[in-house]
C-alpha atoms as a PDB file:
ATOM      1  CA  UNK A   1     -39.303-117.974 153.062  1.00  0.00           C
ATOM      2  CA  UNK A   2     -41.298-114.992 151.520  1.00  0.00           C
ATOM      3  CA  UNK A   3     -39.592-115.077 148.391  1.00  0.00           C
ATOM      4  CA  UNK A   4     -40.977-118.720 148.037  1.00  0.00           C
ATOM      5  CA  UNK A   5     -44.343-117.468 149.134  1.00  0.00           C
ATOM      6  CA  UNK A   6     -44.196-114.871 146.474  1.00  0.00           C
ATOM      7  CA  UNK A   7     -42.794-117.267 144.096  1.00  0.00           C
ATOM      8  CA  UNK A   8     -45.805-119.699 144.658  1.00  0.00           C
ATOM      9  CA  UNK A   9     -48.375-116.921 144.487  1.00  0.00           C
ATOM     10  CA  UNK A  10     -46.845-115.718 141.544  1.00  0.00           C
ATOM     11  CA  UNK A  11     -46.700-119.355 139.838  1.00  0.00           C
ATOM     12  CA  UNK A  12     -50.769-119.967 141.023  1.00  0.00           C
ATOM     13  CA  UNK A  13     -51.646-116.562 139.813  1.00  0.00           C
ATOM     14  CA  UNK A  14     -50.126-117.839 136.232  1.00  0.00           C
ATOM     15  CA  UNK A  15     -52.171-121.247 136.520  1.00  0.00           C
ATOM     16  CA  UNK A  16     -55.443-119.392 136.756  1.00  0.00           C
ATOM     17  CA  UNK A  17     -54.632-117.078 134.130  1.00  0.00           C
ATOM     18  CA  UNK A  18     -54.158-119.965 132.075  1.00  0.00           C
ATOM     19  CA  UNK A  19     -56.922-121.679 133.084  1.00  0.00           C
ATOM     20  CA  UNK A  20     -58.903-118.634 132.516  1.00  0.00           C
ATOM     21  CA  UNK A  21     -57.448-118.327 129.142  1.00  0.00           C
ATOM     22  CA  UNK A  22     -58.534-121.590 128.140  1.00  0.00           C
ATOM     23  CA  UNK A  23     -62.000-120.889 128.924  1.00  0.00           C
ATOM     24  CA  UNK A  24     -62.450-118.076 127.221  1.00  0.00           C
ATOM     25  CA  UNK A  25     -61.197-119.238 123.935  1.00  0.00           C
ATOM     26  CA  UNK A  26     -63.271-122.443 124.693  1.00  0.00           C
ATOM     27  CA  UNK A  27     -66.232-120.263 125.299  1.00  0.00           C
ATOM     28  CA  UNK A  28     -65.952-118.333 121.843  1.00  0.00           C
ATOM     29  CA  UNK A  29     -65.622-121.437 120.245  1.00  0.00           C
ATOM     30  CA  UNK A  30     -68.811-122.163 121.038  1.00  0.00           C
ATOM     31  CA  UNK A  31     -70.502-118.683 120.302  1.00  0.00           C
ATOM     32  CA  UNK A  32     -68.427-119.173 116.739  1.00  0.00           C
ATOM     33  CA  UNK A  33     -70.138-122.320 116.083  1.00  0.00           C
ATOM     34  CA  UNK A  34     -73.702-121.330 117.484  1.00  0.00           C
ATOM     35  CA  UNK A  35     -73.625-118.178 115.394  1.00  0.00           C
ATOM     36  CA  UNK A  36     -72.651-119.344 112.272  1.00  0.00           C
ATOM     37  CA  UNK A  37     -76.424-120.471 111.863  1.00  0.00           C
ATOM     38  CA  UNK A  38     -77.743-117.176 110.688  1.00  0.00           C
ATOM     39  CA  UNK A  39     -81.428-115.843 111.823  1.00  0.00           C
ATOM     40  CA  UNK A  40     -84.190-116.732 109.362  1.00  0.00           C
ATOM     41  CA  UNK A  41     -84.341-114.898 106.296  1.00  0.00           C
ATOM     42  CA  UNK A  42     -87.737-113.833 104.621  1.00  0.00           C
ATOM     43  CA  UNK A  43     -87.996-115.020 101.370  1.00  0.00           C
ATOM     44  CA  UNK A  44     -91.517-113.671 100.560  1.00  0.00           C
ATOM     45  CA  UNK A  45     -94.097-112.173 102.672  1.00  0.00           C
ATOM     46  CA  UNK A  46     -97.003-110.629 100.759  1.00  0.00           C
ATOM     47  CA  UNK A  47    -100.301-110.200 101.937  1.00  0.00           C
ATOM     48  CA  UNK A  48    -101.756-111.865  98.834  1.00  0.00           C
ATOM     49  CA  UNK A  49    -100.107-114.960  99.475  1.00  0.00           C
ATOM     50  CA  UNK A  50    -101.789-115.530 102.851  1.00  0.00           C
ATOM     51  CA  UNK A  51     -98.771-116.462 103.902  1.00  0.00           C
ATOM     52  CA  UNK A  52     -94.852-115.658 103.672  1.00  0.00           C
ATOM     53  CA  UNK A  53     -91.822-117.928 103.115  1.00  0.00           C
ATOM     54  CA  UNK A  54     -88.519-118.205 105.187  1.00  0.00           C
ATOM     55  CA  UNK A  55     -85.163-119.456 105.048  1.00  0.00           C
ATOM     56  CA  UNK A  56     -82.532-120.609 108.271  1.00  0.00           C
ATOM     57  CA  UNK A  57     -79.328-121.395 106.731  1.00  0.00           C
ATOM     58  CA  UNK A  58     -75.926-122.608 107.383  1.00  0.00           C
ATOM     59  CA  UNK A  59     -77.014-125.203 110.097  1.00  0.00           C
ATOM     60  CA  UNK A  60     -74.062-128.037 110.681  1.00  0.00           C
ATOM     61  CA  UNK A  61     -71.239-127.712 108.551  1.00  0.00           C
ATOM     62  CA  UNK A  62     -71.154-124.376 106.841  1.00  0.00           C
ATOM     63  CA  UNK A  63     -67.850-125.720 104.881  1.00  0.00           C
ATOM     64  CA  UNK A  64     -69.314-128.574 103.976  1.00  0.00           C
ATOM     65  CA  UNK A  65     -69.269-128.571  99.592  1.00  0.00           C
ATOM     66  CA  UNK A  66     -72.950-130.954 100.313  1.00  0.00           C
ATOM     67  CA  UNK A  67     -75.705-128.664 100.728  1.00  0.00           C
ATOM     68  CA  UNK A  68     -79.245-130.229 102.213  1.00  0.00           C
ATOM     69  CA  UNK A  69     -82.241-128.594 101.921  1.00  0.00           C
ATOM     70  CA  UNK A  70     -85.374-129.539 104.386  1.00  0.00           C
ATOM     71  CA  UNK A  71     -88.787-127.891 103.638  1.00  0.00           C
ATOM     72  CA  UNK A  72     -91.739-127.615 106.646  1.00  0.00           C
ATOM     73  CA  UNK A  73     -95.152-126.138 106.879  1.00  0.00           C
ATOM     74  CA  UNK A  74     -96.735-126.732 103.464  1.00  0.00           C
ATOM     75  CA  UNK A  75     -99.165-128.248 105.234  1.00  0.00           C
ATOM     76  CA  UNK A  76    -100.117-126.025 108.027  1.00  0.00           C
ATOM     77  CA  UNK A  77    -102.160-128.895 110.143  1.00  0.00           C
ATOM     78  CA  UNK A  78     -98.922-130.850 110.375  1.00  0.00           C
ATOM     79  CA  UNK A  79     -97.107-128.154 112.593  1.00  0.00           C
ATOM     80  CA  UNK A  80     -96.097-130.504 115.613  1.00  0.00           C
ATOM     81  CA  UNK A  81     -93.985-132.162 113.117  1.00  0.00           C
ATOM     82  CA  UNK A  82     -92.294-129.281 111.576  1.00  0.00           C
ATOM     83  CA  UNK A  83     -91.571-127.559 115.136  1.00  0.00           C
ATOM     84  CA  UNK A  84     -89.977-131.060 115.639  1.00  0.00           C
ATOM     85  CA  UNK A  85     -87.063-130.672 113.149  1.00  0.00           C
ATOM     86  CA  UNK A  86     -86.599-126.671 113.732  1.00  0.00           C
ATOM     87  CA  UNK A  87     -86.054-127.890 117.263  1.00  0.00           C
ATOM     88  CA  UNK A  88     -83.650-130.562 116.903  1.00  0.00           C
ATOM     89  CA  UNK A  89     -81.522-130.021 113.471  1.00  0.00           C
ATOM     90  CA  UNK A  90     -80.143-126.688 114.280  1.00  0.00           C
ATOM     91  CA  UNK A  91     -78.858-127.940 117.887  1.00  0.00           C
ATOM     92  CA  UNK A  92     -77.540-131.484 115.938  1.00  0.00           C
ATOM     93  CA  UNK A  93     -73.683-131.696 116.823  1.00  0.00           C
ATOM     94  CA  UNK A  94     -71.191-132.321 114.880  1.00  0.00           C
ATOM     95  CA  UNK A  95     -72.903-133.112 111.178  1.00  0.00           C
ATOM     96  CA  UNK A  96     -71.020-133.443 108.015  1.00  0.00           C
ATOM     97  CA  UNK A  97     -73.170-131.398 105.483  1.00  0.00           C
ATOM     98  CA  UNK A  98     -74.547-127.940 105.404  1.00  0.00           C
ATOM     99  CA  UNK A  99     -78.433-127.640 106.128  1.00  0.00           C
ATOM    100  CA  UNK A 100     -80.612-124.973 104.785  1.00  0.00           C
ATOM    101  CA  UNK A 101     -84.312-125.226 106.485  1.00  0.00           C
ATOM    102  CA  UNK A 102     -87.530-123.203 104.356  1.00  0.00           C
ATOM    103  CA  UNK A 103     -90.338-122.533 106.824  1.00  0.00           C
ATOM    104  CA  UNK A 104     -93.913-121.777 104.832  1.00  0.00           C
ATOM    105  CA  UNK A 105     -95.931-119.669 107.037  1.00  0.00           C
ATOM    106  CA  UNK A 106     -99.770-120.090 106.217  1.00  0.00           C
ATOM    107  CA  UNK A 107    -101.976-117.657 107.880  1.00  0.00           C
ATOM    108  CA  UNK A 108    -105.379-119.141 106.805  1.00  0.00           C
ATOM    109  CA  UNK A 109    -104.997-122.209 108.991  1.00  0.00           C
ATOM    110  CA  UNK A 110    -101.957-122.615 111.429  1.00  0.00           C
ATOM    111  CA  UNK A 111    -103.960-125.189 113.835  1.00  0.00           C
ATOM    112  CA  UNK A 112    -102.312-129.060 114.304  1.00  0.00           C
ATOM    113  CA  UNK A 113    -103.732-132.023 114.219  1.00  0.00           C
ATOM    114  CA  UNK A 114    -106.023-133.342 117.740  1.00  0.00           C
ATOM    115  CA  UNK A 115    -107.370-129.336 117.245  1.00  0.00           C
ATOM    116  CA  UNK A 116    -108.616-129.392 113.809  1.00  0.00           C
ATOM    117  CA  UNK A 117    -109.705-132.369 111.522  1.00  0.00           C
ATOM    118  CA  UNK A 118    -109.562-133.341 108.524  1.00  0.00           C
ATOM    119  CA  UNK A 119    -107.046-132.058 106.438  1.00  0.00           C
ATOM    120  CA  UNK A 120    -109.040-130.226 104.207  1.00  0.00           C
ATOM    121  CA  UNK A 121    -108.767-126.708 104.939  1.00  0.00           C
ATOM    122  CA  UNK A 122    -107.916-124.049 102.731  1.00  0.00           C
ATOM    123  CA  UNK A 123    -105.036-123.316 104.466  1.00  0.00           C
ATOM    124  CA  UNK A 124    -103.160-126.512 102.793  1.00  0.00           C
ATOM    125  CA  UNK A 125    -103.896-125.791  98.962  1.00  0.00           C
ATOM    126  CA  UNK A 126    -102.034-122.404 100.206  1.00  0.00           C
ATOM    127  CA  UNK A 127     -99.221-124.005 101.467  1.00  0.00           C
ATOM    128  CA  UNK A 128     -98.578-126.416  98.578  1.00  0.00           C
ATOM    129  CA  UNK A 129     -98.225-122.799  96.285  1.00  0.00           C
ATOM    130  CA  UNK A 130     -96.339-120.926  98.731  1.00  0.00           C
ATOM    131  CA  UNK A 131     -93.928-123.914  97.802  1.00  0.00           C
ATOM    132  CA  UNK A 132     -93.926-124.350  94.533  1.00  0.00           C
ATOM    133  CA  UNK A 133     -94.019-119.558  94.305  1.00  0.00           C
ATOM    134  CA  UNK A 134     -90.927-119.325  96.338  1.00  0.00           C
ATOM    135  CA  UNK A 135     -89.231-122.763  98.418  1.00  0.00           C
ATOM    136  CA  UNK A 136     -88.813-124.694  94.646  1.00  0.00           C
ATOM    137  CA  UNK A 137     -87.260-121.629  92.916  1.00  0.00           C
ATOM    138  CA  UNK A 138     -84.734-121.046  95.684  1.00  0.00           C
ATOM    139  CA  UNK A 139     -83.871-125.116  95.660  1.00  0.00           C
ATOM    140  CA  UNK A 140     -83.407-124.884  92.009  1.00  0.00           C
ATOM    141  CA  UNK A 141     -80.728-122.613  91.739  1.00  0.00           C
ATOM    142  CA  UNK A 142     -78.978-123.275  95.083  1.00  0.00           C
ATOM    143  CA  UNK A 143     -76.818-125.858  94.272  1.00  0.00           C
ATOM    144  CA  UNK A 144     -78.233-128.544  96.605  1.00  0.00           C
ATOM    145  CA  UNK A 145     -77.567-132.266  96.940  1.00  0.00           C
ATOM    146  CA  UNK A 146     -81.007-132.956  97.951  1.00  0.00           C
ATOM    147  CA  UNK A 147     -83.805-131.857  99.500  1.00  0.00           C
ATOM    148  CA  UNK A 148     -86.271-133.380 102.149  1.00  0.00           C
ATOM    149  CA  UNK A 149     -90.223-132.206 102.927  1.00  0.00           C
ATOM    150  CA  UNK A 150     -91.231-133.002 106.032  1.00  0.00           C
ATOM    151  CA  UNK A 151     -94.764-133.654 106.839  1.00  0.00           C
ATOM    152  CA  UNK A 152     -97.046-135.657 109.370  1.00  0.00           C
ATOM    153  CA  UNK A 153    -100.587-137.688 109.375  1.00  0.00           C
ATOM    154  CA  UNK A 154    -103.232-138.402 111.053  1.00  0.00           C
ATOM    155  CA  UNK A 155    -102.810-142.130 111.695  1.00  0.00           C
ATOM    156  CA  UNK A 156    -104.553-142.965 108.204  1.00  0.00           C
ATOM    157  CA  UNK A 157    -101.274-144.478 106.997  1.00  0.00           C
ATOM    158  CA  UNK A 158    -100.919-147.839 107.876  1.00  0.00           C
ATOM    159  CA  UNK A 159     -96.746-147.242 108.556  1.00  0.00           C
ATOM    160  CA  UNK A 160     -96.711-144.721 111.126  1.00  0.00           C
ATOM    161  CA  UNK A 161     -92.869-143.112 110.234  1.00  0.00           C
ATOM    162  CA  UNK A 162     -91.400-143.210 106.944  1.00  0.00           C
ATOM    163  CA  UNK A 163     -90.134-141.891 103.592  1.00  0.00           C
ATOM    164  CA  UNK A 164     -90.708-141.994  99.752  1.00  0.00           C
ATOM    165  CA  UNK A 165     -90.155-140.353  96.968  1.00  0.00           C
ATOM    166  CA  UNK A 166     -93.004-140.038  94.634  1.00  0.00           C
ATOM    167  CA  UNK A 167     -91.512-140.041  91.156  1.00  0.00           C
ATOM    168  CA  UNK A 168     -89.027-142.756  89.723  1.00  0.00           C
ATOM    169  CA  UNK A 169     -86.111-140.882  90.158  1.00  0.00           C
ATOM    170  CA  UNK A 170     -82.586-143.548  90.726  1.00  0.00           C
ATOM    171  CA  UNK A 171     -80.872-141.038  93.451  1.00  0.00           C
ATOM    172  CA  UNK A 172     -84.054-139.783  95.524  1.00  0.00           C
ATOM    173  CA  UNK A 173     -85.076-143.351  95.549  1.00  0.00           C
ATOM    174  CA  UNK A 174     -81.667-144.348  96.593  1.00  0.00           C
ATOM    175  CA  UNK A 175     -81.186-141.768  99.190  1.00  0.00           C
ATOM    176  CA  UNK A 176     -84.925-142.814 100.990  1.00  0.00           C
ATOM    177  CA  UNK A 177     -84.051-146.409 100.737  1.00  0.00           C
ATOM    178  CA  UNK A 178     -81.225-145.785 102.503  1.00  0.00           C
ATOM    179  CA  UNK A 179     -82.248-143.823 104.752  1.00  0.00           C
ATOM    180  CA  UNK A 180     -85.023-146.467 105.794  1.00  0.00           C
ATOM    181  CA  UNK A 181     -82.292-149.345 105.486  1.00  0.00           C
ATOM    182  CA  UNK A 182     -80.085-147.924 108.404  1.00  0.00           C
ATOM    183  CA  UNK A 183     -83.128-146.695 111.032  1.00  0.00           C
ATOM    184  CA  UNK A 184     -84.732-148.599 113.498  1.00  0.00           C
ATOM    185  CA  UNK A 185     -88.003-146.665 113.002  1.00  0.00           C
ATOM    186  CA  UNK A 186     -88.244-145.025 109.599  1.00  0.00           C
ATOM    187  CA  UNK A 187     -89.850-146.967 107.318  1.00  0.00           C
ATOM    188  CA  UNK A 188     -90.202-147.088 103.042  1.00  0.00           C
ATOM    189  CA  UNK A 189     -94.004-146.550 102.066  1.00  0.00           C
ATOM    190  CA  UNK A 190     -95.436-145.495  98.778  1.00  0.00           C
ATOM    191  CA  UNK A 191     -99.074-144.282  99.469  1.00  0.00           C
ATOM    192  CA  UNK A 192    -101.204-144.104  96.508  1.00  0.00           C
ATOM    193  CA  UNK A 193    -101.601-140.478  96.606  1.00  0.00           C
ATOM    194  CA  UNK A 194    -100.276-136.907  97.620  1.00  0.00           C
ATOM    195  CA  UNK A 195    -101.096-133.789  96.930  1.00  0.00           C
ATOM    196  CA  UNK A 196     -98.306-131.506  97.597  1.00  0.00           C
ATOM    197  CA  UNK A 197     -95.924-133.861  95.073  1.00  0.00           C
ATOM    198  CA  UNK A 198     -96.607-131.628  92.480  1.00  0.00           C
ATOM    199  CA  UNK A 199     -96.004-128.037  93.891  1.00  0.00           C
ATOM    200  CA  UNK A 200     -92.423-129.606  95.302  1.00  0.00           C
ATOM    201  CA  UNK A 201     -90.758-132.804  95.318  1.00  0.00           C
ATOM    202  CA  UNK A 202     -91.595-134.182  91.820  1.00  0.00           C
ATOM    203  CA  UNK A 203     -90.548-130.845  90.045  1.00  0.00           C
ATOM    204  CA  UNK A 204     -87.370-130.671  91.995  1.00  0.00           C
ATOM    205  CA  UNK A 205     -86.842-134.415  91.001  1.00  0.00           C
ATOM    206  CA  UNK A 206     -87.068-133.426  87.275  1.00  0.00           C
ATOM    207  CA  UNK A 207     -85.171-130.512  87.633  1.00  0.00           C
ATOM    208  CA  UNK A 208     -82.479-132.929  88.593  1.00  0.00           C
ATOM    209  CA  UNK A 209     -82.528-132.238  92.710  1.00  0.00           C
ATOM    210  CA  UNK A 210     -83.240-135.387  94.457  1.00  0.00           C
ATOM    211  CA  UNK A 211     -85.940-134.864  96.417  1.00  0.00           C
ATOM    212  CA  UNK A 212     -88.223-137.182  98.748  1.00  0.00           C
ATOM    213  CA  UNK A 213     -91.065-137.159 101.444  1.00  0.00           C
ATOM    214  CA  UNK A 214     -90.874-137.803 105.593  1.00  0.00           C
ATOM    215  CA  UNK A 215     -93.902-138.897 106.592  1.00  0.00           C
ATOM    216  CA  UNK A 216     -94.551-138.543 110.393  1.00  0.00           C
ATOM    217  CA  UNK A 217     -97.726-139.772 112.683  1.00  0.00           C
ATOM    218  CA  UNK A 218     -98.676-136.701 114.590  1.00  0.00           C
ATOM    219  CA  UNK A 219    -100.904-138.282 117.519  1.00  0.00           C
ATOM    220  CA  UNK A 220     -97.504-140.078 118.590  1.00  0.00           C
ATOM    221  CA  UNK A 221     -95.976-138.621 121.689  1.00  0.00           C
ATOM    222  CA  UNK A 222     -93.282-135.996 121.384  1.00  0.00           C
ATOM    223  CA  UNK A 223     -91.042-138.256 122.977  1.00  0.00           C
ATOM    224  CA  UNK A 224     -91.132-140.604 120.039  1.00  0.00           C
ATOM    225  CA  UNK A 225     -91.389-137.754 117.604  1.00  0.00           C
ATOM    226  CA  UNK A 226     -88.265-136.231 118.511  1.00  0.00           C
ATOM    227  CA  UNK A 227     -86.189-139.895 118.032  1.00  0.00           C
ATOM    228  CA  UNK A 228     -87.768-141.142 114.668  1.00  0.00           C
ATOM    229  CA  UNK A 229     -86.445-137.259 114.321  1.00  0.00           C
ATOM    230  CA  UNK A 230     -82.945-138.056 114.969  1.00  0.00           C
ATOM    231  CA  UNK A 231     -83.156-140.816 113.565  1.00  0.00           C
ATOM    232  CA  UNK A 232     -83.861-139.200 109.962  1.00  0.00           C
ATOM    233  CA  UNK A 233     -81.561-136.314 110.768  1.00  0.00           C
ATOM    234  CA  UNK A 234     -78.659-138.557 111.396  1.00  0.00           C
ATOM    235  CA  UNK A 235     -79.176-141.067 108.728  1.00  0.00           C
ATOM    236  CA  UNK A 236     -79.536-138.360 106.337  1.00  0.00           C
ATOM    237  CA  UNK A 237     -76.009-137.003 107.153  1.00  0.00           C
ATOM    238  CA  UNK A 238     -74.586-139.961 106.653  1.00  0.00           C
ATOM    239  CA  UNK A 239     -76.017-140.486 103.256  1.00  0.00           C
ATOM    240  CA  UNK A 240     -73.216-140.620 100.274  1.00  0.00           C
ATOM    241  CA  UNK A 241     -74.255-137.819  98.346  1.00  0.00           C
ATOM    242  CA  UNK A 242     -73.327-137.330  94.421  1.00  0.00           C
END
């Protein structure tokens, strides 16, 4: 009768090393995957500048061959919406492309919209060289499939959420269309002007790097910020990239 006892101690001690085991490997799994996004990088950070330049990369699929670049803060008053995507993408499971994100840090004017109105301050113009300095230079030779700039409004549009690309370029118009073909929310809208077009998107479309606008309405609640979000995070990774 003891021997069974000690048998059946013996065989439950086994079960929970096992289980044990499991977990743990389960549990580095997980620190694997969470630290292959490395901690932003500075790109540039001179006083001059008013402003410095990072990079967060390796977000999704670091094995991916498809590299994505997204671009926030070249307009400083639009922060909600750029805190939106450094929120979500880098906790977005299970994506099939690599993601590199460039944060531009303007210290003239770092307030958000429903604080600070209009969008004139000098704090943009900063942005918009801070991009075209250091973000477009590191796009250019990075070998990227794309590249998306995120910004937000102040309900002036008449489409609250959407995309365009502001030069006639076949794949960033492609990629946009699509993207606003298979969301609920995102929309395709060509406003008549932007400013930042020139210090980003339309010299990365010419350098051959598809590049287009998201367009957000920052007086929406976060709530809805955070799924038109996912929306354009998802639909993105789904694109079929040349």
């Amino acid at each position: 009768m003891r021997r069974n006892n000690y048998r059946l101690i013996i065989l439950l001690l086994i079960v929970i090393l096992l289980i044990f085991g499991i977990a743990i490997t389960l549990f580095n799994n997980n620190n694997n995957n969470n630290t292959a996004i490395s901690k932003p990088e500075v790109i540039a950070n001179n006083t001059q500048d008013n402003g410095s330049v990072q990079v967060i990369k390796n977000i999704g699929n670091p094995n991916s061959s498809k590299k994505i670049a997204y671009v926030v803060g070249i307009h400083p008053l639009e922060n909600d919406i750029h805190k939106t995507l450094l929120k979500l993408l880098p906790n977005t499971s299970n994506l099939n492309y690599s993601y590199d994100i460039y944060i531009v840090n303007v210290t003239e004017d770092f307030s958000s919209y429903g604080q600070l109105t209009p969008d004139d301050q000098p704090g943009r113009q900063t942005g918009q060289e801070l991009a075209l300095k250091y973000v477009y230079p590191e796009i250019s030779k990075g070998n990227y499939s794309l590249a998306v700039d995120i910004h937000g409004h102040g309900s002036y549009y008449p489409v609250e959420t959407f995309v365009f690309t502001p030069v006639d370029n076949q794949l960033s118009s492609n990629y946009s269309h699509k993207v606003s073909n298979t969301t609920q929310n995102i929309s395709y809208y060509d406003p008549q002007h932007t400013t930042s077009g020139p210090y980003l998107t339309v010299p990365l479309n010419e350098k051959g790097i598809p590049a287009f606008y998201y367009e957000e309405n920052c007086y929406l609640t976060q709530n809805i910020k955070d799924l038109h979000m996912l929306e354009l995070i998802h639909a993105i990774d789904n694109l079929k990239l040349q």
